[in-house]
Protein backbone atom coordinates (compact mmCIF):
# COMPACT_ATOMS: atom_id res chain seq x y z
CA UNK A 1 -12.03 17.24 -21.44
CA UNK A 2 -11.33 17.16 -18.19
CA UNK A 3 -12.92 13.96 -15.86
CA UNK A 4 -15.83 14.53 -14.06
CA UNK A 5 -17.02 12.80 -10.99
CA UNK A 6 -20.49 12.01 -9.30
CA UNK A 7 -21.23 12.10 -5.61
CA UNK A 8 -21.37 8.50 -5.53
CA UNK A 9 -18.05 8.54 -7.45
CA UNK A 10 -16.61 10.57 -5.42
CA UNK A 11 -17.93 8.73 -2.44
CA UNK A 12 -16.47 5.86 -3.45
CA UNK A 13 -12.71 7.79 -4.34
CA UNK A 14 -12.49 9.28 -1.25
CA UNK A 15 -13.88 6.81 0.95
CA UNK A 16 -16.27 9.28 2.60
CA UNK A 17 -20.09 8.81 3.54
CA UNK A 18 -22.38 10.42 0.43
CA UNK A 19 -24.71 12.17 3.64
CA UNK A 20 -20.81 13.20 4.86
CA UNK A 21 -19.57 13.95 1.22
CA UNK A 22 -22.81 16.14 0.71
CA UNK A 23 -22.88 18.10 3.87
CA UNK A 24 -19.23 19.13 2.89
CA UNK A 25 -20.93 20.46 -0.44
CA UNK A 26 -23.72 22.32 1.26
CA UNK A 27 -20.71 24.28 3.44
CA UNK A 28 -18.66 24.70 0.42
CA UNK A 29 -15.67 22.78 2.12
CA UNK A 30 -14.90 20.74 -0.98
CA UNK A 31 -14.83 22.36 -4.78
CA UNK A 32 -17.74 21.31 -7.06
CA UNK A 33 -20.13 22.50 -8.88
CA UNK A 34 -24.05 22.32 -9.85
CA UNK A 35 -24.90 20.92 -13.44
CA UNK A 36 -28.83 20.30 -13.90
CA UNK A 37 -29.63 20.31 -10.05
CA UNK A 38 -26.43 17.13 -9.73
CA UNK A 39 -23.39 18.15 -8.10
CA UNK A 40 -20.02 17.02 -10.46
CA UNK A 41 -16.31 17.37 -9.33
CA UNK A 42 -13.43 17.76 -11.57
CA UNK A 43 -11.32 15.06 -10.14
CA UNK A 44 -8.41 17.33 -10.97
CA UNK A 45 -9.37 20.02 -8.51
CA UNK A 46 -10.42 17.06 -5.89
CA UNK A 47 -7.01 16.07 -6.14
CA UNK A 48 -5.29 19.42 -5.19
CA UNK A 49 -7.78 19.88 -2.78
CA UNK A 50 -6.97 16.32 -1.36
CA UNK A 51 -3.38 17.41 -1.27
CA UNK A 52 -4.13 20.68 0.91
CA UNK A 53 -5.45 18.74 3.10
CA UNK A 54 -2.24 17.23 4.31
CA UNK A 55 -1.15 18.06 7.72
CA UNK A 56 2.66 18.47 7.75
């Protein structure tokens, strides 16, 4: 199964603000998705995501 994150675990991974983290989730800027009204992140697809991020 693949690993899921929280907000505040995600918060934490990325070093980001949970008000910043969750505005990004509201604007669909970051993958994630909505289990039971909590927001979960597959750390896989944060980790591509992370990657397209780079600037070259």
């Amino acid at each position: 199964m693949e690993e899921l994150l929280t907000l505040k675990e995600l918060s934490r991974y990325l070093k980001i603000s949970k008000p910043t983290l969750y505005k990004m989730v509201e604007k669909g800027r970051i993958p994630a998705l909505k289990i039971a009204n909590q927001w979960r992140f597959k750390k896989e697809d944060i980790n591509r995501w992370v990657e397209k991020q780079r600037k070259n």
